[in-house]
C-alpha atoms as a PDB file:
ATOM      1  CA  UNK A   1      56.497-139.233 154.869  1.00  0.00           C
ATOM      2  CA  UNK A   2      59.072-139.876 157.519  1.00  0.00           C
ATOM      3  CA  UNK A   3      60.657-143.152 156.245  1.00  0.00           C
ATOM      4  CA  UNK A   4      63.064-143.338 158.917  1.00  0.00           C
ATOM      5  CA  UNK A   5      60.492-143.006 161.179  1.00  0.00           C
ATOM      6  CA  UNK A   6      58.390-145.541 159.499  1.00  0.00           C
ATOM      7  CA  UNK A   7      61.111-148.102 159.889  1.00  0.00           C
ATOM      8  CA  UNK A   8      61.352-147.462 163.260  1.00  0.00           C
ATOM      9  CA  UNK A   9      57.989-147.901 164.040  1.00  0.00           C
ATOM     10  CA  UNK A  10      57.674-151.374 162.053  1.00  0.00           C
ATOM     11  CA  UNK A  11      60.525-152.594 163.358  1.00  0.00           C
ATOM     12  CA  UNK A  12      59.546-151.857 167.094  1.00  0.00           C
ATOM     13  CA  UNK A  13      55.754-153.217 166.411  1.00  0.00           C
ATOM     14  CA  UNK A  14      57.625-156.345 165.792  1.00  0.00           C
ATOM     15  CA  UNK A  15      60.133-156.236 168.394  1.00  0.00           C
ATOM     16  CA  UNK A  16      62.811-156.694 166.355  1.00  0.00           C
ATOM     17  CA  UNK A  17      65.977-154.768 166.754  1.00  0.00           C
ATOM     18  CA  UNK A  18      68.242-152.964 164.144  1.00  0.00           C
ATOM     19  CA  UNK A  19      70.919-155.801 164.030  1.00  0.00           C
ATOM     20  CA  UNK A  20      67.531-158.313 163.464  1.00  0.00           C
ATOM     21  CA  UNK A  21      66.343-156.138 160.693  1.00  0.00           C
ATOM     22  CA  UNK A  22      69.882-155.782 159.279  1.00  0.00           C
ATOM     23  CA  UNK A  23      70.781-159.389 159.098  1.00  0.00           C
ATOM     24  CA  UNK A  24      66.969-160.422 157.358  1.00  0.00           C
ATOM     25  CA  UNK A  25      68.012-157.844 154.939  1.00  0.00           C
ATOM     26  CA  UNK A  26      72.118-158.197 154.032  1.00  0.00           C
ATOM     27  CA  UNK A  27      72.785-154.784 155.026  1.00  0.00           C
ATOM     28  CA  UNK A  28      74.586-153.594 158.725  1.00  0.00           C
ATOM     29  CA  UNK A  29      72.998-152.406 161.792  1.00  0.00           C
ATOM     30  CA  UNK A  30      74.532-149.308 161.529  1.00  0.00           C
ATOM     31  CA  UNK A  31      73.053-148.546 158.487  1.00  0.00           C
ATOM     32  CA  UNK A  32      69.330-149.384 159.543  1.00  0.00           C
ATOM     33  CA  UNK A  33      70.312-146.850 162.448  1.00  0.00           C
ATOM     34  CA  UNK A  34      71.625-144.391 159.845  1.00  0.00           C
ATOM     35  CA  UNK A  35      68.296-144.565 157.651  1.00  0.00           C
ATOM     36  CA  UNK A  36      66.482-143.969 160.931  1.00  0.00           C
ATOM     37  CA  UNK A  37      68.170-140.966 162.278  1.00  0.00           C
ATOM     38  CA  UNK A  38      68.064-139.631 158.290  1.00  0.00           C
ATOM     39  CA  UNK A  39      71.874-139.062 158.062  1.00  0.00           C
ATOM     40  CA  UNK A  40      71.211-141.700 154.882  1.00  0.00           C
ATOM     41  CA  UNK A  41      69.216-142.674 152.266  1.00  0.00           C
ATOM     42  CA  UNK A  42      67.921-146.238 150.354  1.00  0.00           C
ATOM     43  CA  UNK A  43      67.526-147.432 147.195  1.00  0.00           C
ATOM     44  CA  UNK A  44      64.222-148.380 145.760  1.00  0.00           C
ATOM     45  CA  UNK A  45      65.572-151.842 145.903  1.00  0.00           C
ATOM     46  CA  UNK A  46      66.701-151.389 149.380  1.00  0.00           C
ATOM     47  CA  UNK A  47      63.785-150.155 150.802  1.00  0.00           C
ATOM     48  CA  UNK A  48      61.781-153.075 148.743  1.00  0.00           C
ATOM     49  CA  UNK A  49      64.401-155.055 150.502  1.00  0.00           C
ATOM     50  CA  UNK A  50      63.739-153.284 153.934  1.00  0.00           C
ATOM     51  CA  UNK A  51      59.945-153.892 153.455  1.00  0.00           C
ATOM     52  CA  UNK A  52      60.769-157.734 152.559  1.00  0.00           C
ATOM     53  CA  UNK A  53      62.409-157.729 156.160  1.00  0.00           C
ATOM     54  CA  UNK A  54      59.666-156.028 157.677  1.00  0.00           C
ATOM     55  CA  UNK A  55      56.651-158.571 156.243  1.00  0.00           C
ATOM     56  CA  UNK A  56      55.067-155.769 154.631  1.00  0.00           C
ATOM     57  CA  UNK A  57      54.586-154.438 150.674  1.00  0.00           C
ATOM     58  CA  UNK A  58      55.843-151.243 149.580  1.00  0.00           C
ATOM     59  CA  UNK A  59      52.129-149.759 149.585  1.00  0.00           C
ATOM     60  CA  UNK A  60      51.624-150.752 153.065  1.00  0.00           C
ATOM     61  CA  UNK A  61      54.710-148.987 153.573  1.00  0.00           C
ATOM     62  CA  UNK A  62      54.109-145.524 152.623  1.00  0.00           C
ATOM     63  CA  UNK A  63      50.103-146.002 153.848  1.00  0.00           C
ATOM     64  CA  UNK A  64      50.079-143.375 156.320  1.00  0.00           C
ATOM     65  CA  UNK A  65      47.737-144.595 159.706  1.00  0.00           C
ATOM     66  CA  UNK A  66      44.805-142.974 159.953  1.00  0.00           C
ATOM     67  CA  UNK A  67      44.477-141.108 163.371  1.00  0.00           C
ATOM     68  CA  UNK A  68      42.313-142.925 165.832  1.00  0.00           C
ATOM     69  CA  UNK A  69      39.392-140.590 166.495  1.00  0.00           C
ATOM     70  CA  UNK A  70      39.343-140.505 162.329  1.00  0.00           C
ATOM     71  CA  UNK A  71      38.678-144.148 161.815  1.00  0.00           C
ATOM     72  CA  UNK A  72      35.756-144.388 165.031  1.00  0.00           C
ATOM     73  CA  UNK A  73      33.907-141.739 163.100  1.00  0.00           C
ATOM     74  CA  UNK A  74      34.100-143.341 159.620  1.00  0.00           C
ATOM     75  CA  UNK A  75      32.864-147.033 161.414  1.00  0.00           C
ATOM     76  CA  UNK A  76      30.193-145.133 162.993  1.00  0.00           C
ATOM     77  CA  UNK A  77      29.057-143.020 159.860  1.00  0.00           C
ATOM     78  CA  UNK A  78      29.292-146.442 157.324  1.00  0.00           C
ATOM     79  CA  UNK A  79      26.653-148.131 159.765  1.00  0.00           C
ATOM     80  CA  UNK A  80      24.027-145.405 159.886  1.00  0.00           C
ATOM     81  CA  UNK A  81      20.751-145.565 157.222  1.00  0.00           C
ATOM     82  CA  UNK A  82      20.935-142.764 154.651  1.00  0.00           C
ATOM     83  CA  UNK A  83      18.249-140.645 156.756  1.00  0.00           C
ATOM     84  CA  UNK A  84      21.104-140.524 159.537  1.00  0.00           C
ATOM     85  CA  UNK A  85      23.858-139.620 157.471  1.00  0.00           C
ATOM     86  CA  UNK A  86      22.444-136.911 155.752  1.00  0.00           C
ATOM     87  CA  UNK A  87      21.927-135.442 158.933  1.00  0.00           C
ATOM     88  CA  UNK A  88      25.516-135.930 160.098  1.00  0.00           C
ATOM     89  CA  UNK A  89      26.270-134.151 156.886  1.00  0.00           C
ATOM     90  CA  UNK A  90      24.148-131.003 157.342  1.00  0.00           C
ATOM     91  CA  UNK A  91      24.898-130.595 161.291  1.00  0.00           C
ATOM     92  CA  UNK A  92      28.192-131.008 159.767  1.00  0.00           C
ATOM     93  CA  UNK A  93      27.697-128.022 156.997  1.00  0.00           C
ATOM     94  CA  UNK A  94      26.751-125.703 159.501  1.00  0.00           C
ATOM     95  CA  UNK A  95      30.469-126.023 161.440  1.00  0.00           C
ATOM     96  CA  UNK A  96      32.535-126.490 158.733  1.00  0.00           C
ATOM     97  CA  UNK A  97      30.877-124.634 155.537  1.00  0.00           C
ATOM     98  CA  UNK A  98      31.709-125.544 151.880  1.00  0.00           C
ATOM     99  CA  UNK A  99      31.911-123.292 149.178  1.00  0.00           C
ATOM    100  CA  UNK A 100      30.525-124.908 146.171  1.00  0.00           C
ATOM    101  CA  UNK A 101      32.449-122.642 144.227  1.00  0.00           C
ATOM    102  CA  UNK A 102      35.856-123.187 145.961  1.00  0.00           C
ATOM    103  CA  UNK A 103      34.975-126.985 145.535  1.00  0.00           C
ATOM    104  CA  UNK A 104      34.659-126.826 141.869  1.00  0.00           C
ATOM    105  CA  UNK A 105      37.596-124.526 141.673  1.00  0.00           C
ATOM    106  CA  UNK A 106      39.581-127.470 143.772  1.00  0.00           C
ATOM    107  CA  UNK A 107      38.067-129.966 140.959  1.00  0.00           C
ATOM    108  CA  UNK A 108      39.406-127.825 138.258  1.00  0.00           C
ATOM    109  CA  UNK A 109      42.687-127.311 140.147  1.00  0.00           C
ATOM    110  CA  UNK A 110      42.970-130.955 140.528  1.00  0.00           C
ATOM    111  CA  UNK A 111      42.865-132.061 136.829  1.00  0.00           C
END
């Protein structure tokens, strides 16, 4: 994760500039700019700080958006009946084929 970048982007969302940000959290404007242009770093306790500032937690934070064409297809799959999303899944299969065997190696892999 970018977290410069992310601090950009919730800043802007709220309209607030650098110096805003800066003064909610008792650090200077020029270090918000320096954290967003990644010639700097935070401390947990800054960035908990920074988050404070922002009006969001640290998990909401580092939750990465989920692209927009992603979350129209998960709304439309979670309100079909079973019989249509089985059939998403196997029209699905045929483009995209699974292994079973590379899944279970994956499974393995992941514990």
């Amino acid at each position: 994760m970018d977290i410069g970048k992310r601090i950009y982007e919730l800043r802007t969302n709220q309209k607030m500039s650098a110096k805003d940000l800066a003064k909610k959290v008792g650090v200077s404007a020029a270090f918000i700019s320096a954290l967003e242009h990644h010639t700097t770093s935070a401390s947990i306790t800054t960035l908990e700080n920074l988050c404070n500032g922002l009006d969001v937690s640290l998990s909401e934070f580092f939750q990465e958006e989920e692209a927009p064409l992603d979350v129209e297809l998960l709304h439309k799959f979670a309100n079909m009946n079973t019989e249509q999303k089985t059939a998403i899944l196997n029209l699905i299969e045929v483009f995209c084929p699974i292994n079973s065997e590379d899944v279970n190696k994956e499974i393995k892999g992941a514990h």
